[in-house]
Protein backbone atom coordinates (compact mmCIF):
# COMPACT_ATOMS: atom_id res chain seq x y z
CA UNK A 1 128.70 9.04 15.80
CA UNK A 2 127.02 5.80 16.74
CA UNK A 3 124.00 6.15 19.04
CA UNK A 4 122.16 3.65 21.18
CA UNK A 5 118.21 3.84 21.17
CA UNK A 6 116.07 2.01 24.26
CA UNK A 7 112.11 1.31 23.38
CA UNK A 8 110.51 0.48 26.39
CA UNK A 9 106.77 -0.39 26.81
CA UNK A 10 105.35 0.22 30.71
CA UNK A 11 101.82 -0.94 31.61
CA UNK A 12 100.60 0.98 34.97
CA UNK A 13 98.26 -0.89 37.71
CA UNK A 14 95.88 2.42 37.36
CA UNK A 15 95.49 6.31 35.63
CA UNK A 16 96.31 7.23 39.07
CA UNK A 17 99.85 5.65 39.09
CA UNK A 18 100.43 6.74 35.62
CA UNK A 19 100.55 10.11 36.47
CA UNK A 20 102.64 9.95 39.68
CA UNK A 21 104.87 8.13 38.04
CA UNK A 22 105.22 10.42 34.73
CA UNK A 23 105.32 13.76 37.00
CA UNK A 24 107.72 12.06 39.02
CA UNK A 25 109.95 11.16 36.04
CA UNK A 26 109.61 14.55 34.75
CA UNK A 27 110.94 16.26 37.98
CA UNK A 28 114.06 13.61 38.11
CA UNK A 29 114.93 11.49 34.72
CA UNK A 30 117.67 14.09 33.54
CA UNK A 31 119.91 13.61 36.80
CA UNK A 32 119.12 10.11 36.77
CA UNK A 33 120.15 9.75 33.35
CA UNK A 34 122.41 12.37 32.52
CA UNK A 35 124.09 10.80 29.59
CA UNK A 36 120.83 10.96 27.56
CA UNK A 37 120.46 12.81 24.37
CA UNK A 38 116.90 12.89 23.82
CA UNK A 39 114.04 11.42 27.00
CA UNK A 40 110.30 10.89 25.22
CA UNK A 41 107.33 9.78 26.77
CA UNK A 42 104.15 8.69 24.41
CA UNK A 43 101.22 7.68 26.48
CA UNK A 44 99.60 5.28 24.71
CA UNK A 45 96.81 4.47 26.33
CA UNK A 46 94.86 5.40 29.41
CA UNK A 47 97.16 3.31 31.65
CA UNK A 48 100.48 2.83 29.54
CA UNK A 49 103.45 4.49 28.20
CA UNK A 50 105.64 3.95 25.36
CA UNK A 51 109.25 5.50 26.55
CA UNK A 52 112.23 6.27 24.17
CA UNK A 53 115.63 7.29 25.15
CA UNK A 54 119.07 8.09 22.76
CA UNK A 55 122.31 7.89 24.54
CA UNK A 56 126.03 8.56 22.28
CA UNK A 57 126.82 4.13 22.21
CA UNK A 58 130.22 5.21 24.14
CA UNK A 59 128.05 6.71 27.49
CA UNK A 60 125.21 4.33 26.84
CA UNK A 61 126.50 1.45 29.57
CA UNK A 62 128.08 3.83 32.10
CA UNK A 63 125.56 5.04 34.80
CA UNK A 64 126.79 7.99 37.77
């Protein structure tokens, strides 16, 4: 089965923001992305994050 993959890069204004942001996506990126078949987070560096995310290519446009 074909299977999309997203690569996203995200640069944060501060360390501060970086971890709102990633406890905040930890607590809500299922429901908001239900469809997903695998959700990774690398930081990268002390204010950036390196995201990956795997949807089946039939789901991958369709958002609840």
């Amino acid at each position: 089965m074909t299977k999309v993959t997203r690569v996203n890069m995200i640069e944060f204004n501060s360390e501060e923001e970086l971890r709102e942001q990633q406890e905040w996506y930890h607590e809500n990126g299922a429901s908001l992305f239900p469809n997903c078949i695998l959700q990774l987070g690398v930081q990268t560096g002390p204010t950036s994050i390196m995201s990956i995310s795997v949807t089946l290519a039939k789901t991958a446009l369709i958002r609840p």
